[in-house]
PDB file of N, CA and C in Angstrom:
ATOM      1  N   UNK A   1     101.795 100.338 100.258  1.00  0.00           N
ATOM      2  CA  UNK A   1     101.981 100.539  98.827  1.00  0.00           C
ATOM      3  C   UNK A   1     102.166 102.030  98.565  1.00  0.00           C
ATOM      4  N   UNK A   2     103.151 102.149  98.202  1.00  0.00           N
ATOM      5  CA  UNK A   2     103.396 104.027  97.703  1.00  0.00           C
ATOM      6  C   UNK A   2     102.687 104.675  96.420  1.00  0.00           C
ATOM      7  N   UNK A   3     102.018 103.748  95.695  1.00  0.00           N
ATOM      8  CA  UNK A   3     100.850 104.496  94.560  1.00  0.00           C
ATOM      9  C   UNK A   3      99.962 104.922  95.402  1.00  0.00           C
ATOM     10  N   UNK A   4      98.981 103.859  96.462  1.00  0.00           N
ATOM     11  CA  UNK A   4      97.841 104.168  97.205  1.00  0.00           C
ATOM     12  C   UNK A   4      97.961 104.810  97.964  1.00  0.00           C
ATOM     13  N   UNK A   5      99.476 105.395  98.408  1.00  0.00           N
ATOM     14  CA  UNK A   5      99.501 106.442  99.693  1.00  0.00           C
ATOM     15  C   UNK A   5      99.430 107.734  98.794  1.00  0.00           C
ATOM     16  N   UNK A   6      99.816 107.633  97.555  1.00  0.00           N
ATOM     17  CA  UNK A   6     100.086 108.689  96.715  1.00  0.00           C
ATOM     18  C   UNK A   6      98.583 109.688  96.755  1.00  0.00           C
ATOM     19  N   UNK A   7      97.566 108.456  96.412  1.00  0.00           N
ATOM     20  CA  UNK A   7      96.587 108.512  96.098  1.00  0.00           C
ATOM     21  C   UNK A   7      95.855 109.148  96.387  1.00  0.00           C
ATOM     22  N   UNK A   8      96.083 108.365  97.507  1.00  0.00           N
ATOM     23  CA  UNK A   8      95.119 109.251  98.827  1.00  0.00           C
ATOM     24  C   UNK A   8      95.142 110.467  99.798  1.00  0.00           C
ATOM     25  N   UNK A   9      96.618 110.969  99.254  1.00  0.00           N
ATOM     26  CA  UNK A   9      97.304 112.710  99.733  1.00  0.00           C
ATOM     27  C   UNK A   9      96.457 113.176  98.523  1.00  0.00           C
ATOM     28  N   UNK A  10      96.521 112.989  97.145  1.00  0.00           N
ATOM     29  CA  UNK A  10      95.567 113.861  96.554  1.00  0.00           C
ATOM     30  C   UNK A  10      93.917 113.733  96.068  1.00  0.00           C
ATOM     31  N   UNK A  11      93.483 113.056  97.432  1.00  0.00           N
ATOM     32  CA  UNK A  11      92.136 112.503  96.737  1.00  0.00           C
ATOM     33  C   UNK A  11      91.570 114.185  98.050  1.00  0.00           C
ATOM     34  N   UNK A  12      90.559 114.357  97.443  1.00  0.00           N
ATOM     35  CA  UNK A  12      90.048 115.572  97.687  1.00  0.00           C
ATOM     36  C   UNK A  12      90.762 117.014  97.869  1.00  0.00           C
ATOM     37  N   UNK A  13      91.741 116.912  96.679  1.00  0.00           N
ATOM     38  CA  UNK A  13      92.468 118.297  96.617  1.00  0.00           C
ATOM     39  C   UNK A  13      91.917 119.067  95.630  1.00  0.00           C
ATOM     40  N   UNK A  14      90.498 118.609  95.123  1.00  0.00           N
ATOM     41  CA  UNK A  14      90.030 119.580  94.312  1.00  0.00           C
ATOM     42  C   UNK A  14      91.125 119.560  93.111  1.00  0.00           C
ATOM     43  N   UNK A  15      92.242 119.138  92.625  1.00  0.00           N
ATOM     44  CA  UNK A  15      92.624 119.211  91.158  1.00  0.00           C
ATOM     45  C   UNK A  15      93.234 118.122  90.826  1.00  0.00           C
ATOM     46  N   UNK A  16      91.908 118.003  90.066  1.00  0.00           N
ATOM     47  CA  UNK A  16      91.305 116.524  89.369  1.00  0.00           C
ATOM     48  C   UNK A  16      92.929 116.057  88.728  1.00  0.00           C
ATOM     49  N   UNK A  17      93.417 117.153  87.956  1.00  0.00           N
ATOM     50  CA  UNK A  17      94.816 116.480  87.088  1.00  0.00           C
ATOM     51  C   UNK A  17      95.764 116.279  88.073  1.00  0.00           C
ATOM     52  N   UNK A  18      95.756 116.969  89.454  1.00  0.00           N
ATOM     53  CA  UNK A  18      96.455 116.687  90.032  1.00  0.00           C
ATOM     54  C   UNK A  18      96.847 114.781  90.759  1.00  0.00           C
ATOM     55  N   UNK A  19      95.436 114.729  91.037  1.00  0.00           N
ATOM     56  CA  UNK A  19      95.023 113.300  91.401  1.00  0.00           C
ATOM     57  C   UNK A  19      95.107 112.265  90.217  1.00  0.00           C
ATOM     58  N   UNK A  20      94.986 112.587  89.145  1.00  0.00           N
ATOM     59  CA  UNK A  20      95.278 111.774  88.055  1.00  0.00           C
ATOM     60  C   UNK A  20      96.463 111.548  87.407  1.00  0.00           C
ATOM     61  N   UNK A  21      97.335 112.527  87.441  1.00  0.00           N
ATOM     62  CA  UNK A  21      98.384 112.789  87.269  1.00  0.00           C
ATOM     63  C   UNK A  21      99.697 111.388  87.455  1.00  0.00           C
ATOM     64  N   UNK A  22     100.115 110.492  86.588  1.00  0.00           N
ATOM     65  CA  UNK A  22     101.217 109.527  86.931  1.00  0.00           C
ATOM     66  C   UNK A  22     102.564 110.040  87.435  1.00  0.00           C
ATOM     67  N   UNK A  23     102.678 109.652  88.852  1.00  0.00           N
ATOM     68  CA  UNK A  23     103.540 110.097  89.771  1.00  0.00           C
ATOM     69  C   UNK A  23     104.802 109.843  89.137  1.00  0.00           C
ATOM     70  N   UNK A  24     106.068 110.494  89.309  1.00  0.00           N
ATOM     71  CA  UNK A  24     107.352 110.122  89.047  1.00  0.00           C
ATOM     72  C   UNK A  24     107.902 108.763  88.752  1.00  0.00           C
ATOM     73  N   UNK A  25     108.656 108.312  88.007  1.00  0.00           N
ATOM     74  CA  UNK A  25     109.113 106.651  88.089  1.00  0.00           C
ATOM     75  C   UNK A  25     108.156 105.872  88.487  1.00  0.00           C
ATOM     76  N   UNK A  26     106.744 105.814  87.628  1.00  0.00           N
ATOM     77  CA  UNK A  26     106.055 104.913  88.269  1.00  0.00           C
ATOM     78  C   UNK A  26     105.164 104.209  87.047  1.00  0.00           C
ATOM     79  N   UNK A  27     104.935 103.219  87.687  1.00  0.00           N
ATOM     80  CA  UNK A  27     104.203 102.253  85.842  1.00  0.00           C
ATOM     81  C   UNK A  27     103.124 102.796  85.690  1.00  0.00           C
ATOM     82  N   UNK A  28     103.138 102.722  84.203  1.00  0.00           N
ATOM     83  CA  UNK A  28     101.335 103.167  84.314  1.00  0.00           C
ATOM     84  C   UNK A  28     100.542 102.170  84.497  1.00  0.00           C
ATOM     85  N   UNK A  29     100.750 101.176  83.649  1.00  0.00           N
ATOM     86  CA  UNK A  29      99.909 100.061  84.103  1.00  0.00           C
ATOM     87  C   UNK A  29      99.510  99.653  85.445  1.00  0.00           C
ATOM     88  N   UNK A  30     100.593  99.747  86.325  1.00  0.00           N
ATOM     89  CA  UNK A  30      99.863  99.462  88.159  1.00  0.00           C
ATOM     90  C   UNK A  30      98.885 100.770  88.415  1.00  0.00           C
ATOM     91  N   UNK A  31      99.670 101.931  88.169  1.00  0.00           N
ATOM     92  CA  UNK A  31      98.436 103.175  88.278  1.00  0.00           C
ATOM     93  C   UNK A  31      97.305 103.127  87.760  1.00  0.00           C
ATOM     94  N   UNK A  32      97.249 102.880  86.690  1.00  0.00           N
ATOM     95  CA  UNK A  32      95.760 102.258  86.353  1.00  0.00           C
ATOM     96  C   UNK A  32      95.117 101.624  86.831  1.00  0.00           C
ATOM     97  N   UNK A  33      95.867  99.907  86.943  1.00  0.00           N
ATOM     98  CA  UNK A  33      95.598  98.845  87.878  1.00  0.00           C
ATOM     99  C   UNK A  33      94.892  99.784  89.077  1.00  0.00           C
ATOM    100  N   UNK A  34      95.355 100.113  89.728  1.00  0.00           N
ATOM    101  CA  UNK A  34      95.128 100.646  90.885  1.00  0.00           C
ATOM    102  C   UNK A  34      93.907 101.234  91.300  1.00  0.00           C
ATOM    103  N   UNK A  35      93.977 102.287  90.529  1.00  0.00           N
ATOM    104  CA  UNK A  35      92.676 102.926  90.383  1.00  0.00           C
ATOM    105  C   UNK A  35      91.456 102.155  89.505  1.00  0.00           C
ATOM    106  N   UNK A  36      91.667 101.381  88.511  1.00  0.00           N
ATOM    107  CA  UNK A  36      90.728 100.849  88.241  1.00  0.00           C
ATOM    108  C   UNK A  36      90.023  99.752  89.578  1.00  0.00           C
ATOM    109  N   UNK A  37      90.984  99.110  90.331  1.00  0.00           N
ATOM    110  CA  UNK A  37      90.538  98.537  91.591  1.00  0.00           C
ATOM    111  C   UNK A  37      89.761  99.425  92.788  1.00  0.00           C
ATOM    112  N   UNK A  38      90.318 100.763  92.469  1.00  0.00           N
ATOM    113  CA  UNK A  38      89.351 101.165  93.876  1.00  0.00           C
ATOM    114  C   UNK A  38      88.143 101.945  93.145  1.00  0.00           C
ATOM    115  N   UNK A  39      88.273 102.322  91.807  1.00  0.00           N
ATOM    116  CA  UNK A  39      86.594 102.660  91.483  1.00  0.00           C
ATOM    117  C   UNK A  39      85.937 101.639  91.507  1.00  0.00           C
ATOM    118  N   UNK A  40      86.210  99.695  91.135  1.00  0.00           N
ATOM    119  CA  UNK A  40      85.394  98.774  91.963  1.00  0.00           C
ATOM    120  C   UNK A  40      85.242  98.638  92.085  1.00  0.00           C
ATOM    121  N   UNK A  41      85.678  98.827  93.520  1.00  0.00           N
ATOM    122  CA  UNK A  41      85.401  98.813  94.860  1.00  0.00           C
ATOM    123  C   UNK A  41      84.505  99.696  95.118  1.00  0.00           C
ATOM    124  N   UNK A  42      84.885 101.248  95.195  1.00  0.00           N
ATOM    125  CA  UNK A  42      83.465 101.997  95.171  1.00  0.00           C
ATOM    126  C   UNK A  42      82.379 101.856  94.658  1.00  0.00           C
ATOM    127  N   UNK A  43      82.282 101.888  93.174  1.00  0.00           N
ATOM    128  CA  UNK A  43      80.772 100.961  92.740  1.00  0.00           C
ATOM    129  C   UNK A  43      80.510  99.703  93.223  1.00  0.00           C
ATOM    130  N   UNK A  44      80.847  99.076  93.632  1.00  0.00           N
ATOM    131  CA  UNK A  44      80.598  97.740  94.555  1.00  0.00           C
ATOM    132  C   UNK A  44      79.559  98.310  95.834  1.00  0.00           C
ATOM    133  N   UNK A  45      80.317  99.147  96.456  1.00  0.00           N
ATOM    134  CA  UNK A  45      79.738  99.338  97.617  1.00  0.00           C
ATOM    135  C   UNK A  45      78.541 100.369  97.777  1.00  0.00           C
ATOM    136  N   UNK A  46      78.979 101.078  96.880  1.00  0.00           N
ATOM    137  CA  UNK A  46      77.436 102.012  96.199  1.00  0.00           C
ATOM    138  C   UNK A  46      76.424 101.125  95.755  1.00  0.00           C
ATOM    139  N   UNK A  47      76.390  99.822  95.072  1.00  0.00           N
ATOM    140  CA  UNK A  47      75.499  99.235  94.629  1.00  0.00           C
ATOM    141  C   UNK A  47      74.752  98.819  96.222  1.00  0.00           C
ATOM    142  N   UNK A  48      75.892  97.803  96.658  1.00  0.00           N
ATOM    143  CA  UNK A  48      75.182  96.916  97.785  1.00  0.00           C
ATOM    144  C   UNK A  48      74.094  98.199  99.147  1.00  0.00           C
ATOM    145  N   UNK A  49      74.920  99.624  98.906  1.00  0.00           N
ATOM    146  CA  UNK A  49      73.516 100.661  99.685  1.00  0.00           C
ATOM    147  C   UNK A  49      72.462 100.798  99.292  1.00  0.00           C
ATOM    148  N   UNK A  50      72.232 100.614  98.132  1.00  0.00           N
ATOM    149  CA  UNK A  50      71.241 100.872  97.124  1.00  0.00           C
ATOM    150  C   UNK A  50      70.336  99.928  96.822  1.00  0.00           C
ATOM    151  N   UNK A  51      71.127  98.294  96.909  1.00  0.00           N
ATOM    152  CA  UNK A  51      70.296  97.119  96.862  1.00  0.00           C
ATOM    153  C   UNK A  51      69.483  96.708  97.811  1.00  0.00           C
ATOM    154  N   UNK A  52      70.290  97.009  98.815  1.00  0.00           N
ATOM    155  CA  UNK A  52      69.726  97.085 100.469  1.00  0.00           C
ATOM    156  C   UNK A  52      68.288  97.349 100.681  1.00  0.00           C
ATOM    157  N   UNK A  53      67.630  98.747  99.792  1.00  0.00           N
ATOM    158  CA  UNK A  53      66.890  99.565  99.703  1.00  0.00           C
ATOM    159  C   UNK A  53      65.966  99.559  98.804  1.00  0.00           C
ATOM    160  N   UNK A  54      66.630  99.020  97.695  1.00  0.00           N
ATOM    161  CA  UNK A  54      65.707  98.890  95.853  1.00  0.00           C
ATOM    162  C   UNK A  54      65.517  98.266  95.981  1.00  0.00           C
ATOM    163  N   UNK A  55      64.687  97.356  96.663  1.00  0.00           N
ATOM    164  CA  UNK A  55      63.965  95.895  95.848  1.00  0.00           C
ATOM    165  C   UNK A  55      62.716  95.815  95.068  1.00  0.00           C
ATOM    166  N   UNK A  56      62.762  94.668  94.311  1.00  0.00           N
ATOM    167  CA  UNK A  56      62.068  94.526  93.550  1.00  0.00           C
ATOM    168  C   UNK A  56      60.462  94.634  94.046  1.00  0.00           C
ATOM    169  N   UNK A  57      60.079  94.170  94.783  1.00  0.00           N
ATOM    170  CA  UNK A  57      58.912  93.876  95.828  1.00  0.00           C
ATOM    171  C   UNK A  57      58.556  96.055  95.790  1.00  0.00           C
ATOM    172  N   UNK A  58      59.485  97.123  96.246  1.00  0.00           N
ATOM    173  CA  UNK A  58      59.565  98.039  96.444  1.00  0.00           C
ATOM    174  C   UNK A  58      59.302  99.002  95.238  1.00  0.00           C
ATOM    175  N   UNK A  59      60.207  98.766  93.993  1.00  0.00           N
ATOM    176  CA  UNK A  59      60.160  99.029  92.597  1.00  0.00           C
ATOM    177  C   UNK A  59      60.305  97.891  92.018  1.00  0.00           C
ATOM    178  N   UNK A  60      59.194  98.008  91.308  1.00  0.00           N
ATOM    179  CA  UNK A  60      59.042  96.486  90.467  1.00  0.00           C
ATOM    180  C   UNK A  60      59.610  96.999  89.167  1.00  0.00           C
ATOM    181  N   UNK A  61      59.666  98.238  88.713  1.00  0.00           N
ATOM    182  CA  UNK A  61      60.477  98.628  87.546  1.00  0.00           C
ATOM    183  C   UNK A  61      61.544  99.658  87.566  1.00  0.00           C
ATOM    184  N   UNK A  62      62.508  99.727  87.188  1.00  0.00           N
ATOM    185  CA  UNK A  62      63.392 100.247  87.594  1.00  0.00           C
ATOM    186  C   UNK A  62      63.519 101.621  85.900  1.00  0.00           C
ATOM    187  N   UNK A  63      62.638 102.874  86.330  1.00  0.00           N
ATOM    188  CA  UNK A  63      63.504 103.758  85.191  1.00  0.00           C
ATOM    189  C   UNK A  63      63.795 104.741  85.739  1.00  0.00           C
ATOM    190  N   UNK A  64      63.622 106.002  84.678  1.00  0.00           N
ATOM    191  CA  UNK A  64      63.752 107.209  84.865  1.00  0.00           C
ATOM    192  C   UNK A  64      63.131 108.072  83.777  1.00  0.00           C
ATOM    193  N   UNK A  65      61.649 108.921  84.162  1.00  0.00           N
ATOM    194  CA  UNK A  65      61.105 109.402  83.552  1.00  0.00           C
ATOM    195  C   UNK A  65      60.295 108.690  82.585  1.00  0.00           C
ATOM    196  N   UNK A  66      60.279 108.555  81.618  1.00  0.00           N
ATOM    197  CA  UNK A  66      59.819 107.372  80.251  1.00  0.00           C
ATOM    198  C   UNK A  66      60.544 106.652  80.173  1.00  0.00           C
ATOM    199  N   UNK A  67      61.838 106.474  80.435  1.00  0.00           N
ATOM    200  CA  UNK A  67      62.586 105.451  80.277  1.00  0.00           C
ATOM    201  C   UNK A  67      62.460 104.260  81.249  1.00  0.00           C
ATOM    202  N   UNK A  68      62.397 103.070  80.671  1.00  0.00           N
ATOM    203  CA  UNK A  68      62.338 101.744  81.907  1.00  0.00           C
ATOM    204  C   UNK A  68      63.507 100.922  81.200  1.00  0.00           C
ATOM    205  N   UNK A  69      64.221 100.693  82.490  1.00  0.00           N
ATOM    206  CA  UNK A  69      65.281  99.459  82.262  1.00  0.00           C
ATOM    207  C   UNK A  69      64.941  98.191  82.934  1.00  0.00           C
TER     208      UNK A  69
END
């Protein structure tokens, strides 16, 4: 796919507009599409490290500071 190769030449170039930036002749809607699929995916997989680890049995309440969710 030539969005996701796009993508991924500017994913850690340090300029953010650069990486965000809608490439030449290209839809926005799939670019979006796109990226809305691999952030996701990344929060997907950030969760399941984290679940792995957080359990309930471990933290029976889940906040931060005074706050409990």
């Amino acid at each position: 796919m030539k969005l996701h190769s796009y993508a991924k030449r500017t994913l850690g170039s340090c300029d953010i507009a650069e990486a965000v930036r809608l490439p030449p002749d290209e839809d926005l809607n799939e670019w979006l599409a796109m990226h809305i699929v691999d952030f996701y995916n990344e929060i997907t997989l950030l969760y399941q490290i984290v679940a792995e680890h957080d359990t309930e049995e471990k933290f029976p309440v889940m906040g931060a500071g005074k706050n409990k969710y």
